[in-house]
N, C-alpha and C. Protein backbone atom coordinates (compact mmCIF):
# COMPACT_ATOMS: atom_id res chain seq x y z
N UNK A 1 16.89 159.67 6.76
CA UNK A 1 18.18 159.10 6.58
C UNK A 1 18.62 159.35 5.13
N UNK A 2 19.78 159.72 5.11
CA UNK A 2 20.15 160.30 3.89
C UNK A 2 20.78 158.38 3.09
N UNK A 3 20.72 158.73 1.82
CA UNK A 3 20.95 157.61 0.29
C UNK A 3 21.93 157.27 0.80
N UNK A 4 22.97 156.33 0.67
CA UNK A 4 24.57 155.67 0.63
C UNK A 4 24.77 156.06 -1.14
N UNK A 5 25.61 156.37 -1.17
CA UNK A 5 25.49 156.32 -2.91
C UNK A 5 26.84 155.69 -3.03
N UNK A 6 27.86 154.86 -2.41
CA UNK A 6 28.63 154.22 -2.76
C UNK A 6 29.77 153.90 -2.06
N UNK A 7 31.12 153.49 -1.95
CA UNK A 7 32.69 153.64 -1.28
C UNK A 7 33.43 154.18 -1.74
N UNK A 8 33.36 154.51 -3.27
CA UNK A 8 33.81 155.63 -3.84
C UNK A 8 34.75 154.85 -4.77
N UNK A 9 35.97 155.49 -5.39
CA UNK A 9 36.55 154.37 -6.45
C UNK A 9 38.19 154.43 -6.31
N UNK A 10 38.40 153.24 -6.91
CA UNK A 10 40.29 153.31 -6.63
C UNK A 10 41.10 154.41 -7.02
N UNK A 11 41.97 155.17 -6.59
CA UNK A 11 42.84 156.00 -6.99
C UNK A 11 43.64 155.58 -8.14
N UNK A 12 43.61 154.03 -8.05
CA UNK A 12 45.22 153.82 -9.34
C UNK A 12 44.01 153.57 -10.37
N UNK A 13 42.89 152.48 -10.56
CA UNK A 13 42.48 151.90 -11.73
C UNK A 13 40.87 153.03 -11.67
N UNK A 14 40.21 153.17 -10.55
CA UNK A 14 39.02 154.29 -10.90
C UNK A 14 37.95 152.67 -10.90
N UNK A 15 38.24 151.42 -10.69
CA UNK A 15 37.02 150.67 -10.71
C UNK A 15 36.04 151.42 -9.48
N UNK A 16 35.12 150.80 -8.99
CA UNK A 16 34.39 151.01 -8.38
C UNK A 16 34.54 150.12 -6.77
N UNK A 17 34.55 150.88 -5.71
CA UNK A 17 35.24 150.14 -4.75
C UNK A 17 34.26 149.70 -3.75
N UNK A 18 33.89 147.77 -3.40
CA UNK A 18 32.72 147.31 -2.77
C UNK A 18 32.66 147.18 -1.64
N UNK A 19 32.11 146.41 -0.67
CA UNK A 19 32.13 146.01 0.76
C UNK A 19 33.19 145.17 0.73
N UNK A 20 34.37 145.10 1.50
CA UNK A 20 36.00 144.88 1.54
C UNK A 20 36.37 144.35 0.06
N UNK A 21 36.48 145.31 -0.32
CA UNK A 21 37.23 145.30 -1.58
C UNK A 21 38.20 146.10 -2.09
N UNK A 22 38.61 146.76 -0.80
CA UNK A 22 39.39 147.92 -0.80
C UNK A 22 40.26 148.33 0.50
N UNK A 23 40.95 148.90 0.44
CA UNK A 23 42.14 149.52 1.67
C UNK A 23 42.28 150.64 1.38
N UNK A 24 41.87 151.81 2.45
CA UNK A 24 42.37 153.14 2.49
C UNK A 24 44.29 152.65 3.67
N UNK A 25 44.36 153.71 2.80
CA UNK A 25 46.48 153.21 3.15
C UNK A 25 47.05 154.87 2.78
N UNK A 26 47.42 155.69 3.65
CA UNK A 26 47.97 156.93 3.68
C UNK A 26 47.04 158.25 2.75
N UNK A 27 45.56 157.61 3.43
CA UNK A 27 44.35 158.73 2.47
C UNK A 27 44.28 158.42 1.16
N UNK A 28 45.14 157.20 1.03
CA UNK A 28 44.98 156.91 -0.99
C UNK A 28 43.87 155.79 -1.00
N UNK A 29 42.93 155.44 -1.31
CA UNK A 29 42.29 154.41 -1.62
C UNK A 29 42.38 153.80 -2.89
N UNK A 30 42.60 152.13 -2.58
CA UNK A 30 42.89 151.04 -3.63
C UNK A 30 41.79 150.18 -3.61
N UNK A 31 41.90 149.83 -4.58
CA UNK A 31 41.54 148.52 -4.45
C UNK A 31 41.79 146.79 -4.62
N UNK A 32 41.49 146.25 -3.73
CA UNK A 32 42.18 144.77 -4.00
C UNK A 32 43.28 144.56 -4.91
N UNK A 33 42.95 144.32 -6.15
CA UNK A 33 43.74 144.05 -6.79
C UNK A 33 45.13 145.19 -7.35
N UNK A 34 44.67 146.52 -6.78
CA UNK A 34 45.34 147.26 -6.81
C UNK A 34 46.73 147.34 -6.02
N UNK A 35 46.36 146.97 -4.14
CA UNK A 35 46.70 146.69 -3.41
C UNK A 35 47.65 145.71 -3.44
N UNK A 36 47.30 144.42 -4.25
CA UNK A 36 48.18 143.33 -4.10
C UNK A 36 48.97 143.58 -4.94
N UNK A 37 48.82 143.98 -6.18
CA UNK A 37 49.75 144.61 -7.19
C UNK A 37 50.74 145.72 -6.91
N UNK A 38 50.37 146.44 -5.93
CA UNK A 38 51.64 147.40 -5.36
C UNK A 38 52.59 146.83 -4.38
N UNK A 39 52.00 145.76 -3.36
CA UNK A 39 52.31 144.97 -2.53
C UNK A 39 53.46 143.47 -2.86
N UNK A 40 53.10 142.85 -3.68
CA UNK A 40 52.87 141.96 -4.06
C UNK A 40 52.92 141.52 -5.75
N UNK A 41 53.68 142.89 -6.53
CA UNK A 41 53.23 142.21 -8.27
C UNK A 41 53.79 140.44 -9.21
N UNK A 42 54.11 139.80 -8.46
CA UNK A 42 54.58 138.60 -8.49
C UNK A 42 53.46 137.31 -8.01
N UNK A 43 52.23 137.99 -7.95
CA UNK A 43 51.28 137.29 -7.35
C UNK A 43 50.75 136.63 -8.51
N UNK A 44 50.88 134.88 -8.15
CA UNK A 44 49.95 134.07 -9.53
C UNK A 44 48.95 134.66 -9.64
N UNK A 45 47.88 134.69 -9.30
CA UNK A 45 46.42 135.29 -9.34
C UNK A 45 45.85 136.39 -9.69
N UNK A 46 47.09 137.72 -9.95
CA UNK A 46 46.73 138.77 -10.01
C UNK A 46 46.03 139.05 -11.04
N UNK A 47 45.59 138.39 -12.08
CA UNK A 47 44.55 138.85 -12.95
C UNK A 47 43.21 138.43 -12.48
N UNK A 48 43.17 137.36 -12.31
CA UNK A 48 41.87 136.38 -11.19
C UNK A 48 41.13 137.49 -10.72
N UNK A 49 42.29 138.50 -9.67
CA UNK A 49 41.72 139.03 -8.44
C UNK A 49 40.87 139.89 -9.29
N UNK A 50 41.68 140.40 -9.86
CA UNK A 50 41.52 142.00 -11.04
C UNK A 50 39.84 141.21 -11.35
N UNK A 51 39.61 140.70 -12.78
CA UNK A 51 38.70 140.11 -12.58
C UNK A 51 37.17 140.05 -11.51
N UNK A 52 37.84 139.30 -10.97
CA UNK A 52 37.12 139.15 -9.76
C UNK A 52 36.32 140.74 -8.77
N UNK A 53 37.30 141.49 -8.72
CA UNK A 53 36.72 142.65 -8.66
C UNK A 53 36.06 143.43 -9.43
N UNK A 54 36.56 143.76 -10.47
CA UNK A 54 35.64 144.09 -11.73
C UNK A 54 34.09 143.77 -11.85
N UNK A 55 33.76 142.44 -11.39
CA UNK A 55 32.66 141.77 -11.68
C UNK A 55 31.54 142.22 -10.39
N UNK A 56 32.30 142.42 -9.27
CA UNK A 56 31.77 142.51 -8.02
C UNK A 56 31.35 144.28 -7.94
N UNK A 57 31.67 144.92 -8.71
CA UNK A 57 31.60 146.37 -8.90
C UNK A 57 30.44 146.10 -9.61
N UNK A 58 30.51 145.72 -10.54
CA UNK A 58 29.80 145.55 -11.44
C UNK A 58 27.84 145.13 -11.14
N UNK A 59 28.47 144.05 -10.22
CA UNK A 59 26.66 143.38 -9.80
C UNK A 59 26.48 144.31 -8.30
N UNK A 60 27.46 144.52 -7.86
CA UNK A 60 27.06 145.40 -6.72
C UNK A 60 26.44 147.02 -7.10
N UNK A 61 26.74 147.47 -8.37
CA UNK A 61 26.02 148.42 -8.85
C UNK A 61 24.81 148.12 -9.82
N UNK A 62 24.38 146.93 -10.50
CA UNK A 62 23.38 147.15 -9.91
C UNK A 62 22.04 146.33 -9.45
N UNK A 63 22.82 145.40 -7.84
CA UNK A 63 21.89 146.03 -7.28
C UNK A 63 21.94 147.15 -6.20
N UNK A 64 22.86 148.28 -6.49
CA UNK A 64 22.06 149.32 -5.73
C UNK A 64 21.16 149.92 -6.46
N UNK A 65 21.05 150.24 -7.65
CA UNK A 65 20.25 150.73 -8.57
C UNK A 65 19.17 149.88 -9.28
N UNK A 66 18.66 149.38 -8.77
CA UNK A 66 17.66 148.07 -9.61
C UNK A 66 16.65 148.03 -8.40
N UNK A 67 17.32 148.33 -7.18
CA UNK A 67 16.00 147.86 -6.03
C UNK A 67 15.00 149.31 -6.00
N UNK A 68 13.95 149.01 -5.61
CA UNK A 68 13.16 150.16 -5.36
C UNK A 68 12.64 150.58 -3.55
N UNK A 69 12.82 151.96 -3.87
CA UNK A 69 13.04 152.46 -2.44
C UNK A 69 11.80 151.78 -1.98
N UNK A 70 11.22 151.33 -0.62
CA UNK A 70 9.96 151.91 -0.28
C UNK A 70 9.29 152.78 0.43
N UNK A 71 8.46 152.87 0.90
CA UNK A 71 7.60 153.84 1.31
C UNK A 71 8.29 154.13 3.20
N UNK A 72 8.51 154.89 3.64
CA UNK A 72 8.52 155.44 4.79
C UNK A 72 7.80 155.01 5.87
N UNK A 73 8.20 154.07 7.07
CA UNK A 73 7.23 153.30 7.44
C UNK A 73 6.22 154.61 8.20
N UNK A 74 5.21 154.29 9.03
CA UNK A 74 4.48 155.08 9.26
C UNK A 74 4.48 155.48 11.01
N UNK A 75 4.45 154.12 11.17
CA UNK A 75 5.05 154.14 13.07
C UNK A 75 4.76 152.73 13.86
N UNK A 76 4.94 152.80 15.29
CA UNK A 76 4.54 151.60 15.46
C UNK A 76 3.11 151.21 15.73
N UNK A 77 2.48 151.97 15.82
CA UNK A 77 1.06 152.06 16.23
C UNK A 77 0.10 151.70 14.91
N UNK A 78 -1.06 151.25 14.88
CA UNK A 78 -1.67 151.07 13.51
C UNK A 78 -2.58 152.34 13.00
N UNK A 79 -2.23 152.27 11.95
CA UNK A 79 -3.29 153.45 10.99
C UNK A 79 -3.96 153.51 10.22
N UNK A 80 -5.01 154.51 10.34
CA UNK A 80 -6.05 154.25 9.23
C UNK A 80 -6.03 154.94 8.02
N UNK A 81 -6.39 154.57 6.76
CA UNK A 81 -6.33 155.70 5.44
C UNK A 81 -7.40 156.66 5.49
């Protein structure tokens, strides 16, 4: 099974884009706060969100990079060394 190496990143700001933290919308990908800001720039919160995503890029990278792979299981049957 091949690595995940990510969702790839917003077209307008380039953060890093997480598990729903983002909308593909006419092949352009945003993200959240991107989204509500094109949608929506009158939104109280819109720095919050901004924020808020930022941070979630942030610990979501790394833990993809902090965990360690392991070993390949072997099968279901038991084995000897």
């Amino acid at each position: 099974m091949s690595r995940f190496l990510g969702y790839g990143k917003c077209s307008v700001c380039g953060v890093g884009c997480t598990p729903s933290n983002y909308v593909d919308h006419a092949g352009v990908r945003y993200c959240s706060a991107c989204w509500i800001e094109k949608e929506n720039p009158e939104h109280p919160d819109l720095e919050k969100i901004r924020e808020t995503v930022q941070e979630a890029a942030k610990k979501w990278k790394r833990q993809k990079y902090s965990r360690e792979d392991g070993p390949l299981p072997i099968g279901p049957y038991s084995h000897r060394n």
